[in-house]
Structure formats: C-alpha cells, structure tokens
Protein backbone atom coordinates (compact mmCIF):
# COMPACT_ATOMS: atom_id res chain seq x y z
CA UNK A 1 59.53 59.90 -156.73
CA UNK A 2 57.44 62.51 -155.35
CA UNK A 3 55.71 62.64 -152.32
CA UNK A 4 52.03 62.64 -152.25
CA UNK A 5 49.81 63.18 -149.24
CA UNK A 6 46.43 62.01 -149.07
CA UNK A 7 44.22 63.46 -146.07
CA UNK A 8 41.45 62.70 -143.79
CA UNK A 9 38.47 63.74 -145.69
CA UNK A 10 34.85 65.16 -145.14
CA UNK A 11 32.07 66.63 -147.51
CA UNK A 12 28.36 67.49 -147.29
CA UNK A 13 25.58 67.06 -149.87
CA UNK A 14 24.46 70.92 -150.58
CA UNK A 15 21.19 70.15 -148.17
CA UNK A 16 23.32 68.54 -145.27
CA UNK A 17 21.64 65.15 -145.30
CA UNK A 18 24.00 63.10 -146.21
CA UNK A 19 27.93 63.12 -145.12
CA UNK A 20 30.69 61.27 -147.08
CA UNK A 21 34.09 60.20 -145.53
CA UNK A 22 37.25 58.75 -145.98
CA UNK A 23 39.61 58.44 -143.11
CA UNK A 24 43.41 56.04 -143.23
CA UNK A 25 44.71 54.55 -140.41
CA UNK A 26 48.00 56.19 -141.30
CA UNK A 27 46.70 59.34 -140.34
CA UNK A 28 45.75 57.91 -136.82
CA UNK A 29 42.44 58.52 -136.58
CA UNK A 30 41.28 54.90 -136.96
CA UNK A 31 42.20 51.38 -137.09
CA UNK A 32 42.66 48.92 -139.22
CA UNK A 33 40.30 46.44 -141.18
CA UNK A 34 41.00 44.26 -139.18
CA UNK A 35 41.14 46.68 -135.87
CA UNK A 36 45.18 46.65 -135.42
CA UNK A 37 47.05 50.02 -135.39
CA UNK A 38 48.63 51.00 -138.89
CA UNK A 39 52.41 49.80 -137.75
CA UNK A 40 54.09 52.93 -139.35
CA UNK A 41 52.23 55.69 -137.60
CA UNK A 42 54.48 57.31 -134.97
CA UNK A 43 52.19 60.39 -134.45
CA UNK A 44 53.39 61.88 -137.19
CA UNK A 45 52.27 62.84 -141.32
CA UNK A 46 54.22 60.38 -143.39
CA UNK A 47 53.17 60.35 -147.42
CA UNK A 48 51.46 57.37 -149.34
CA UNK A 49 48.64 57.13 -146.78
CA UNK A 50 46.23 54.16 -148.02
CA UNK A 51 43.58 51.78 -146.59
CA UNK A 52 40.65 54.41 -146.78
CA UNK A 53 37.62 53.50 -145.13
CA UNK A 54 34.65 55.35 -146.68
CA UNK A 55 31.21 55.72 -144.84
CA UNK A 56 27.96 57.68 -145.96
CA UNK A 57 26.09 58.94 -143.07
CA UNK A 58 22.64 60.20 -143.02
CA UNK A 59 21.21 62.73 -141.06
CA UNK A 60 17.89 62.14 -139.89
CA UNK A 61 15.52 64.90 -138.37
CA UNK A 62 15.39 64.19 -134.89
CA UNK A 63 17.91 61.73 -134.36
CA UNK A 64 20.91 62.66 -132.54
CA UNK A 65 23.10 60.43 -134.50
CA UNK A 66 23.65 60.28 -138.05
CA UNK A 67 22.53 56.42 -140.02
CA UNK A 68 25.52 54.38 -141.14
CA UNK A 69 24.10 54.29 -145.07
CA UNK A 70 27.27 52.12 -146.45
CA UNK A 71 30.82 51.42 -145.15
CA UNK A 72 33.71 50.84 -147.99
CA UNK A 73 36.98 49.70 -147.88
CA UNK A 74 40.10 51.24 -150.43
CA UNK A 75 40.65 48.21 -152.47
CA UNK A 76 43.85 46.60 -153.98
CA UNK A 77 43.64 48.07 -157.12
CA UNK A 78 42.66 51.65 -156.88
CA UNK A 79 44.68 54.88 -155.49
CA UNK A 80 44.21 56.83 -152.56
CA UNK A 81 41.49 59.68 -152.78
CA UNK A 82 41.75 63.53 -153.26
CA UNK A 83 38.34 64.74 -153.59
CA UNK A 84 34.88 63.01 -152.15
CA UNK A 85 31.17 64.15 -153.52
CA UNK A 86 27.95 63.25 -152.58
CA UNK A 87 24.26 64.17 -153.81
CA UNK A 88 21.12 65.03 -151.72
CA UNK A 89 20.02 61.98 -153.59
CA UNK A 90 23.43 59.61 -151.92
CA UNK A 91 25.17 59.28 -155.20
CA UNK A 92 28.91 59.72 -153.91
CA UNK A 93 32.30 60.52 -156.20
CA UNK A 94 35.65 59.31 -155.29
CA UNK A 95 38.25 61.33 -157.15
CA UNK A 96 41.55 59.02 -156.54
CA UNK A 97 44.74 59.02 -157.15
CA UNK A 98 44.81 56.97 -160.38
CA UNK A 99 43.50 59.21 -161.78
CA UNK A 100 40.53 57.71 -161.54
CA UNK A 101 36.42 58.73 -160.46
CA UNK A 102 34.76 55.94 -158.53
CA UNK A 103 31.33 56.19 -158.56
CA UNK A 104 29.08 54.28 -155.85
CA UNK A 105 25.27 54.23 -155.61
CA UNK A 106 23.26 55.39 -152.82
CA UNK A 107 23.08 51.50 -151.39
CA UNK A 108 27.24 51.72 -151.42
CA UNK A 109 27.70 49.61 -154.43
CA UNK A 110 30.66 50.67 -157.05
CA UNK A 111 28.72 51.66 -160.22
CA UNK A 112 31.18 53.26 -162.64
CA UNK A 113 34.97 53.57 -162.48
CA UNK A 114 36.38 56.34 -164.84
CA UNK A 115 40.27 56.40 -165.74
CA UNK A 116 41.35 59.63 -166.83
CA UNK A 117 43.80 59.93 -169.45
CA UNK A 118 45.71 62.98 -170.60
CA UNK A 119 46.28 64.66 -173.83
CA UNK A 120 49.27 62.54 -174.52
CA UNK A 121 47.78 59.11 -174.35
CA UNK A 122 46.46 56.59 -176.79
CA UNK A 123 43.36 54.94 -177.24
CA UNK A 124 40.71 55.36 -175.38
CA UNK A 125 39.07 52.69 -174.15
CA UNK A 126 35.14 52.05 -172.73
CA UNK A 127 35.49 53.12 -169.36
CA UNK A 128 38.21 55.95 -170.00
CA UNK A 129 38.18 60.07 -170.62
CA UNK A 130 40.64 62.09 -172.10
CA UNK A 131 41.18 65.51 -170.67
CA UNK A 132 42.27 67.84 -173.09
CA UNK A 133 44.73 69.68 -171.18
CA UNK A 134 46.70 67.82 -168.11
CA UNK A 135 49.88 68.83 -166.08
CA UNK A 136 52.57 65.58 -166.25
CA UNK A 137 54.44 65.93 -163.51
CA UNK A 138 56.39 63.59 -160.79
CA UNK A 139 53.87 63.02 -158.70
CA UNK A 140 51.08 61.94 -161.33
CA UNK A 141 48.77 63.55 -163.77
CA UNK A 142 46.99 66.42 -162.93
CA UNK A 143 43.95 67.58 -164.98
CA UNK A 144 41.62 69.00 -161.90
CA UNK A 145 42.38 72.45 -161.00
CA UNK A 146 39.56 75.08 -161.52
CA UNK A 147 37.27 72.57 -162.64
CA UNK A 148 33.45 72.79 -161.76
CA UNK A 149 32.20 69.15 -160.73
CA UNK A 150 28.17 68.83 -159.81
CA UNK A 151 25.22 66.66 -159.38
CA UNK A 152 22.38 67.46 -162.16
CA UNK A 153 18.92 65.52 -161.95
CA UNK A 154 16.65 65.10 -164.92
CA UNK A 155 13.20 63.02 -164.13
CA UNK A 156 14.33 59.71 -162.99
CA UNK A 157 18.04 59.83 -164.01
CA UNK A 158 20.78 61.23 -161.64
CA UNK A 159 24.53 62.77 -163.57
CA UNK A 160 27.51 63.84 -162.39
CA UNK A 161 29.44 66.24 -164.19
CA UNK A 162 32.64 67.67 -164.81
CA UNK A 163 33.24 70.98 -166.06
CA UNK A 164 37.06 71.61 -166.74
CA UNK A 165 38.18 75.24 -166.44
CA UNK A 166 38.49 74.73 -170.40
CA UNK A 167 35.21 73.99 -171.14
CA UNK A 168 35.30 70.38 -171.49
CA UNK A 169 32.88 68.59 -170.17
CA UNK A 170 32.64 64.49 -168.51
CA UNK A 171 29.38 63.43 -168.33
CA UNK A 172 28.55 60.71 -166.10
CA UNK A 173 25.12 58.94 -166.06
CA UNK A 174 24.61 57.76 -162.95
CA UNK A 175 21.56 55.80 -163.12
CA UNK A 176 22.66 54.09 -166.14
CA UNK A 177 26.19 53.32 -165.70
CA UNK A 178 27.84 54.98 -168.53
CA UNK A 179 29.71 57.88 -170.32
CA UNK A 180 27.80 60.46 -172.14
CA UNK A 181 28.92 62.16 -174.89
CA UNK A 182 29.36 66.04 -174.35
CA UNK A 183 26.64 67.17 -177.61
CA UNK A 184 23.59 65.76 -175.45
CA UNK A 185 20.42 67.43 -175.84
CA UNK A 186 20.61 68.77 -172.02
CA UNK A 187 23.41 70.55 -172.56
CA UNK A 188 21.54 73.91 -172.56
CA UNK A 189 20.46 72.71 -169.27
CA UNK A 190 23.39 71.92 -167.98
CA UNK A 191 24.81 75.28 -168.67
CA UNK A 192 21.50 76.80 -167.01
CA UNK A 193 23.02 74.77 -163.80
CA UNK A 194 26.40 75.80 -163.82
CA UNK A 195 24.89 79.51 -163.87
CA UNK A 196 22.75 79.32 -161.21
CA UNK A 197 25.27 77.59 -158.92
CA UNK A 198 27.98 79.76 -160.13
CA UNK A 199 26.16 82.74 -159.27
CA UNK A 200 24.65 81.65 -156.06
CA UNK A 201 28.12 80.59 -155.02
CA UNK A 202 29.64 84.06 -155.47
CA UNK A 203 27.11 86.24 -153.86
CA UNK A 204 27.44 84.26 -150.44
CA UNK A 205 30.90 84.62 -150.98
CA UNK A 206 30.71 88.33 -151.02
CA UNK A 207 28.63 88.75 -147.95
CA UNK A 208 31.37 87.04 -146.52
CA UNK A 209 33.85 89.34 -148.13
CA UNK A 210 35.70 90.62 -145.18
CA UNK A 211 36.10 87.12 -143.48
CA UNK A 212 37.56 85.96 -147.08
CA UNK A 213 40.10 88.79 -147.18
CA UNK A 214 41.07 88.18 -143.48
CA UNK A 215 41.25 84.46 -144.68
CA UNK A 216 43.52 85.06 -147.53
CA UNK A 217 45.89 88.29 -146.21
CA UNK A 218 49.49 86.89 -145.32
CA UNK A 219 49.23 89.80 -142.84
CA UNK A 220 46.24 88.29 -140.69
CA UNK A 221 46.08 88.20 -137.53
CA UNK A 222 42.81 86.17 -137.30
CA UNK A 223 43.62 82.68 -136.03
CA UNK A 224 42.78 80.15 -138.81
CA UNK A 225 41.31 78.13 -136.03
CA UNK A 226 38.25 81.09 -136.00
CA UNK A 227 37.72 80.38 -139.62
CA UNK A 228 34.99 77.87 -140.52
CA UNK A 229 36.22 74.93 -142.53
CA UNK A 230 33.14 75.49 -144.83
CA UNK A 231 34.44 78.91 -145.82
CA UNK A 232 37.99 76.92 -147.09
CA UNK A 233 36.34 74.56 -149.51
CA UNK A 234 33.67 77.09 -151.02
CA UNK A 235 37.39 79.39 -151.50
CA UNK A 236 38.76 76.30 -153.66
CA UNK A 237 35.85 76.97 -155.89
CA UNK A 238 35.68 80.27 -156.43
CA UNK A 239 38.18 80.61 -159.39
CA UNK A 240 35.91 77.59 -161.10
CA UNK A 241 32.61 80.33 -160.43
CA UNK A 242 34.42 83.36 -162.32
CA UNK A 243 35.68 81.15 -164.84
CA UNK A 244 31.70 80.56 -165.33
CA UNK A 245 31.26 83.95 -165.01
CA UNK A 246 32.71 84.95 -168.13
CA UNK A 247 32.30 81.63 -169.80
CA UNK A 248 28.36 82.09 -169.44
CA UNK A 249 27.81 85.87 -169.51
CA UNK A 250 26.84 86.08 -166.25
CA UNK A 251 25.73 90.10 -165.98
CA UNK A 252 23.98 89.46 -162.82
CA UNK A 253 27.14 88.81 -161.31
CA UNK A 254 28.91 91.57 -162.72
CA UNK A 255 28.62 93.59 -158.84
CA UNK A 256 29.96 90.78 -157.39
CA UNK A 257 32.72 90.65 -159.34
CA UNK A 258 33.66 94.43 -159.49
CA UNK A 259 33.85 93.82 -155.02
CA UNK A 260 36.14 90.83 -156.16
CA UNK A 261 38.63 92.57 -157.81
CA UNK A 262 39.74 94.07 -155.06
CA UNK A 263 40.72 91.11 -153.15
CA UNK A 264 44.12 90.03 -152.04
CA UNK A 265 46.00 86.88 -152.38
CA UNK A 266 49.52 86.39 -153.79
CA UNK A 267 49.83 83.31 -154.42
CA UNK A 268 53.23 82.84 -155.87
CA UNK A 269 56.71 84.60 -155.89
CA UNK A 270 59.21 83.80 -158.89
CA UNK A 271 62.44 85.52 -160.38
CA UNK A 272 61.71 88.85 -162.92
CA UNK A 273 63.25 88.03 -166.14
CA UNK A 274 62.81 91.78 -167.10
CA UNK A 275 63.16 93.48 -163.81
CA UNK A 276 66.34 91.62 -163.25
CA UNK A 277 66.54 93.29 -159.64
CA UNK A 278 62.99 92.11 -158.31
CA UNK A 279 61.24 89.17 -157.16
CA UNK A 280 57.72 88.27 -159.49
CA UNK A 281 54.64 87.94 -156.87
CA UNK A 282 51.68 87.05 -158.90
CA UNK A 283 47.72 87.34 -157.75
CA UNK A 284 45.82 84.26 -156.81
CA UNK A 285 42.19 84.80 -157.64
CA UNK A 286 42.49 89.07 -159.39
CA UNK A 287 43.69 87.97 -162.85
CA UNK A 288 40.98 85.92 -163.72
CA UNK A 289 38.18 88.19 -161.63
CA UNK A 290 39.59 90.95 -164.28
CA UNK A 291 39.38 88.82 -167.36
CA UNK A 292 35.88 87.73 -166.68
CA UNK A 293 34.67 91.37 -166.15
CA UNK A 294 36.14 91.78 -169.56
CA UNK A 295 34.36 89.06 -170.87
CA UNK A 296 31.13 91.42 -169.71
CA UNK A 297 32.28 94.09 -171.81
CA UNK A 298 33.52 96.13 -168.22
CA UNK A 299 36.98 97.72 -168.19
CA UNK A 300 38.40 96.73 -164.45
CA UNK A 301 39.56 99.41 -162.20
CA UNK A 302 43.03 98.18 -162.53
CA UNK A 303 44.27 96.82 -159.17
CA UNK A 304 47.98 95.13 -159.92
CA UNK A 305 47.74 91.47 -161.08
CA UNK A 306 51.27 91.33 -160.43
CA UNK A 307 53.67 92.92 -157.90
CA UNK A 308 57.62 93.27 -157.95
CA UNK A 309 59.67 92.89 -154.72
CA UNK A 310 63.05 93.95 -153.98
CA UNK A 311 65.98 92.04 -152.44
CA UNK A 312 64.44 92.79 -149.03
CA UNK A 313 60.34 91.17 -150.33
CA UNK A 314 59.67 94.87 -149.86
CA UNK A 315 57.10 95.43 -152.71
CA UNK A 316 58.36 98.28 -155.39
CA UNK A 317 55.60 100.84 -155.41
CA UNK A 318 54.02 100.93 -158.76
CA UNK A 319 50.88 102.90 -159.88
CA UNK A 320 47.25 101.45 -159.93
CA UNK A 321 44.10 101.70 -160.80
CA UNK A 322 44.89 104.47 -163.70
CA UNK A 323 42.20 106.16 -165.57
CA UNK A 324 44.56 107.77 -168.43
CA UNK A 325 46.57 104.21 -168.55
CA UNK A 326 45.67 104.19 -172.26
CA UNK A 327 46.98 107.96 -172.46
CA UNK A 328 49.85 106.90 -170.68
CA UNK A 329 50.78 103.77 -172.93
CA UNK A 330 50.43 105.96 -176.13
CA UNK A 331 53.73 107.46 -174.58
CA UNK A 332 55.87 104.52 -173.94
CA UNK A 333 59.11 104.15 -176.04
CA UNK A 334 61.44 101.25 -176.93
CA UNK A 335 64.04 102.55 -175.04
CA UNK A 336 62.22 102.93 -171.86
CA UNK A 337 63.44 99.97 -168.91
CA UNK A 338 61.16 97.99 -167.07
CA UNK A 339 60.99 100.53 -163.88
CA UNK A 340 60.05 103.10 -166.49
CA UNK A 341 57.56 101.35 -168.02
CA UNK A 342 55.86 99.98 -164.48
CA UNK A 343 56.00 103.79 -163.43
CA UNK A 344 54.14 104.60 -166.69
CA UNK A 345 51.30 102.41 -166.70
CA UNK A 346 51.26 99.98 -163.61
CA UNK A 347 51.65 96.31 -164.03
CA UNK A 348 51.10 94.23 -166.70
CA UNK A 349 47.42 92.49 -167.04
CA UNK A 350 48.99 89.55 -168.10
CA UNK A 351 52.89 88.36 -168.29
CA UNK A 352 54.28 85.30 -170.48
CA UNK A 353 56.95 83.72 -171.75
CA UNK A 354 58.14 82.41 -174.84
CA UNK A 355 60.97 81.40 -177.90
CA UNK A 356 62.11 81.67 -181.38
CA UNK A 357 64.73 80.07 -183.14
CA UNK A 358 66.40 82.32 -185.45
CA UNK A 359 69.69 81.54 -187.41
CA UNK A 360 70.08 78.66 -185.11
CA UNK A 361 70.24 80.68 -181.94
CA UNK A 362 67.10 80.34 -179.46
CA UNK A 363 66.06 83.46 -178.18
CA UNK A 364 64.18 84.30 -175.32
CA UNK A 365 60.89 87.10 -174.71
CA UNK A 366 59.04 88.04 -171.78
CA UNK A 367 55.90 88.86 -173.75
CA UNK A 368 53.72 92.14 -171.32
CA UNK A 369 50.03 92.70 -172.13
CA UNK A 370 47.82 95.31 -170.92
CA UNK A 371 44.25 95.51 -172.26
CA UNK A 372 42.21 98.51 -173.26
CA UNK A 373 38.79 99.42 -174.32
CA UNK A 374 37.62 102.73 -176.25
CA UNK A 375 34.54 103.08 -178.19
CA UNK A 376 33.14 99.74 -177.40
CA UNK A 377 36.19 97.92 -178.38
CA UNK A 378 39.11 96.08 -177.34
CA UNK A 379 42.62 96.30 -177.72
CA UNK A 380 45.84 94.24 -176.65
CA UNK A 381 49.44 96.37 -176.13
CA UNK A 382 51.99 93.35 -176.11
CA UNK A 383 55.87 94.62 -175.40
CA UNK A 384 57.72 92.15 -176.31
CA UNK A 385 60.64 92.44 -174.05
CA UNK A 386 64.47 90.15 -176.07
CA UNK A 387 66.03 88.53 -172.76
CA UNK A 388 69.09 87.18 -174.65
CA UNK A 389 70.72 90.50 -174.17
CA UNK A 390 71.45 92.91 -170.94
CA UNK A 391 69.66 94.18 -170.24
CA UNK A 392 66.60 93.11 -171.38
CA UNK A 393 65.32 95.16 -174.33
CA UNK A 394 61.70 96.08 -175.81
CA UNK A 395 62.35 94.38 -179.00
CA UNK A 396 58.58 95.30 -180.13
CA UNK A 397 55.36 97.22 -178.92
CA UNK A 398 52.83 97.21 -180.74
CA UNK A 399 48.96 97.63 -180.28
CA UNK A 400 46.24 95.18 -181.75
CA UNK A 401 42.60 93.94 -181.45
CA UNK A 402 41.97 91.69 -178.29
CA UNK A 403 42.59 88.32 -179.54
CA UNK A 404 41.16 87.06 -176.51
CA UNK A 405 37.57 87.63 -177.60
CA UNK A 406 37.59 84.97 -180.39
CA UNK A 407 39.41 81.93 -178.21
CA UNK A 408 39.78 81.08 -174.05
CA UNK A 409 43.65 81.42 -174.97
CA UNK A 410 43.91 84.49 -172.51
CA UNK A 411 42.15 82.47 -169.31
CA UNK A 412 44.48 78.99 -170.22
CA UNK A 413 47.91 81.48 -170.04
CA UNK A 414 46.38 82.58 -166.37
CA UNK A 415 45.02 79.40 -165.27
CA UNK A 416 47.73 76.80 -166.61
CA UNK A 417 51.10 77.85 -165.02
C-alpha cells in the first residue's frame, strides 16, 4: 500500500474572520483527546496521521485573541483530511481522505457528508457524486486537481461549490442539506462568480509576478522561509483561474495572461520516446496559460512548453518564440529526425501518446502538435512519430482545423497526465 501523508492544516475565510484548523497528534503539535502523547511520534513524519482535531476561530476587532467558535474531533468512520474551507459566513469544508466532503455549520454541527465516487463505480446513492474523470491509483482516488471550489450566497441560502477542471460542477446547498443538480437556474450566476474570482485572483498574482518566479525557479536563491505561506496556496490555484480563463472568455484577463506565459516551472522530467538521447522536462503552469490565450482567439509568443535534456540535465538549445514557425513547418519532411524537426520549429505545443493494433501487432506513436492561426483561423500540425521501429519515424504529418475549438479534449491531454 501506498503511503499517504496528511498535514497540519490552516485556512482563512477570504475576509480573515474566521480561521479553520486541523492539527494530529502524530504530527506533534498537540495531544491527545484525552491529553496523552500520540505513542508513535518519535519527532519524526511517519504516514497515516489521524485523530484530527478541528477548531473554527473567530477574529474579533479588538480582541487580541481569536473566539473558540466549535472544536471537532476526526471520528471513527471518516478519513484523514486534505483540504479545509471556510466562509465569511463560518460554513467550513472538510475534504478527507475517503473521498469524502464533510460539511459543518457555523455552530460546528456536521450537516452534509458527500462520498465521491469515480467514473468506474455503480449506483449512486443519496448522499454520493460521481466525478466524471478520477485518477485510480494506490493510494486512493483522486478526482481534485485543478478544480475551483467556492462559497456562493444567494438571499438567505449559503452553497458550496465545486468546479472540476472539466467543467463539472457539485453543488452543495448548505442551508438546506442537500445535493443540487448542476441545470439550476443560478447557474449563470455561478459562472458570473467563478469570473470575478478567477480574474481577481490572477491580477494579484501578477503584481506579485517576480516573487512567483523567484518562488517557482529551481535556480532560486531566495530562502523559502522569506516566502509568505499565503503566496503557496493562492499558486495551487492558479492553473484552476486559467482554466476559467478560457473556459469563460475572460478578455479582461487576456494581459495577465500574455505576463504569464512567460513564467517558469518544470514540473516534471520523463524519458523522450522520440529523442531517444534526451530526458522530457515538461512546463508546470505555460501549457495551459497558452491554451487559454488561444481560447481568446490570441496566438502565444511561443515560449517552449517542453524542454529536452541531455545525459548531463543540460537542456538542448532549441528555438523559441518564432514568428515564421508556420513558414518554417510548411518545410518539414518525413524524413527529417527529431533534432531536425526541434531545430525547425521549436517544441511541440502539445506531446501525446498513443496505439493501434494492426494485423495483430500493437504499435506505438508519439503523436507532436503545434497550433497555428492565419486569417482568423486555426489549425493543428500533428506528426505522428511510429516508435516500433529505430529509430523512430514520422509515419504522418499532416495539417488540419483545430479540433480543440469544438471539445475541452486539448486542456484534459494537458491537465490529466
């Protein structure tokens, strides 16, 4: 079985009244229910932490200590947590293990539990949701990443809600215990929300721009200690806020995101089934930045999504940012190898995988796509590089319309790895 580590955690309701934490003896920062020391920490980070205590605090103007709201114990029957929320109003989110959402009402009392189900299960019962796309893995389901959870407050009735990265929404009604369906009549209004917060969350992210990149370079020499925890948890969300971006139509947030494409994280280093000499380095938060600015009808500048690195983690230097890369990929051959082709037009904007069973024999691509627009439209170059042979081969290039712009096909392949 796979380890899992559950932390200390800490979050804010947007105005700072209210504070929500959990905090396990096993991490040795308190004791027990019952005031013992957990027996199995030895000042160090084992895995499997449990017996979360939960508090709300409230902050009261003028008081120099925050008001014990509620204190909660992690009972028998439900998982550790990942992920705490809490509303200016004190409506607080557990996001457990399970996986399961726990929510608990300003006076502390459990409300709603939510099991989350993936694509793969059955029925679904009362109290359950079905995500339509979910990682099984070792360690449990996952179905969170890139999502956009928030608070929304019509008249008298408080929701949480759930935004996966797909589109999908769970709707929570606080007030009133129960699921909503996602065809409500606020749904307009909901996507009004998920605009403004989107937006607002991007532009103070880009006044903070050169603290982010300092943040995110390997090459930093800024102690991490300097950087405010804050600026870490509104990072986790900023993928989420260009998804929205380009979900929504955001134009007003098209400056933000031409500043964003420039930014710097690699995230992840895998073998090149093409380049069979190099290392794969793929971009953290550039791929999607670059997709959404498509979505606004704005051909990026062309900063590399990906990067190759030699036996060494030297990285191969490979053109960017090319005005004539159209020109150029009008000029690419079958016969060319992957160094030629990098040389010609820069990395790929997006690289894939995939099989085909022909006369019983499974063969293997590496599918390459670089997108361009001309007179208004778009256009997708695939290569379509045969890996059953050595080397690797073009086995077909070939031009066509975007087929991006009817489906969210092109932000799953670059979100779901």
């Amino acid at each position: 079985m796979t380890q899992v580590f559950f932390s200390d955690l800490e979050t804010h309701s947007p105005s700072g009244r209210f504070t929500l934490t959990a905090r396990s003896p096993h991490n040795g920062a308190i004791l027990r229910r019952g005031g013992r020391k957990a027996s199995w920490w030895w000042g160090r980070r084992t895995a499997f932490q449990n017996e979360f205590r939960f508090q709300l605090l409230e902050h009261i103007r003028g008081s120099a200590e925050p008001r014990l709201v509620w204190e909660r114990w992690q009972k028998w029957n439900e998982s550790s947590p990942h992920q705490l929320f809490v509303s200016d109003t004190g409506w607080s989110i557990l996001r457990t293990h399970g996986p399961q959402l726990i929510a608990v009402s300003p006076s502390g009392r459990d409300v709603l539990r939510v099991d989350i189900l993936g694509p793969r299960e059955g029925k679904v019962g009362r109290n359950a949701w079905q995500a339509d796309h979910a990682t099984y893995t070792t360690a449990g389901l996952f179905w969170s990443k890139h999502a956009w959870p928030y608070f929304f407050r019509d008249a008298e009735t408080d929701f949480f809600i759930w935004r996966t990265h797909r589109g999908q929404r769970l709707v929570l009604d606080l007030t009133h215990a129960a699921i909503l369906p996602e065809a409500d009549v606020r749904a307009r209004e909901w996507d009004a929300a998920e605009q403004r917060d989107a937006s607002a969350l991007l532009a103070m992210l880009t006044e903070q721009l050169q603290e982010v990149q300092a943040l995110l370079s390997k090459s930093s020499t800024a102690p991490q200690k300097e950087v405010p925890s804050e600026l870490r948890k509104h990072l986790d969300r900023v993928v989420g806020a260009v998804v929205l971006v380009g979900a929504h139509r955001i134009h007003a947030c098209l400056p933000l995101l031409q500043q964003w494409e420039s930014v710097e994280d690699w995230s992840s280093v895998s073998r090149s089934s093409v380049f069979h000499e190099a290392s794969l380095e793929e971009q953290a938060f550039r791929p999607i930045v670059q997709q959404s600015l498509r979505r606004l009808g704005v051909q990026p500048r062309g900063f590399a999504a990906y990067s190759f690195l030699d036996a060494k983690h030297e990285r191969y230097a490979i053109p960017e940012c090319l005005p004539d890369r159209r020109e150029r990929a009008a000029t690419l051959e079958k016969t060319m190898s992957a160094w030629e082709v990098l040389q010609r037009v820069g990395a790929p904007d997006l690289i894939h995988h995939g099989t085909e069973i022909s006369d019983d024999v499974e063969r293997a691509f590496e599918h390459w796509e670089y997108d361009f627009q001309a007179d208004g439209q778009w256009t997708t170059l695939q290569l379509r590089w045969e890996l059953n042979s050595r080397p690797p081969f073009i086995a077909e290039l070939q031009e066509r319309p975007a087929s991006w712009l009817q489906s969210n096909a092109r932000e799953r392949a670059l979100l779901e790895r």
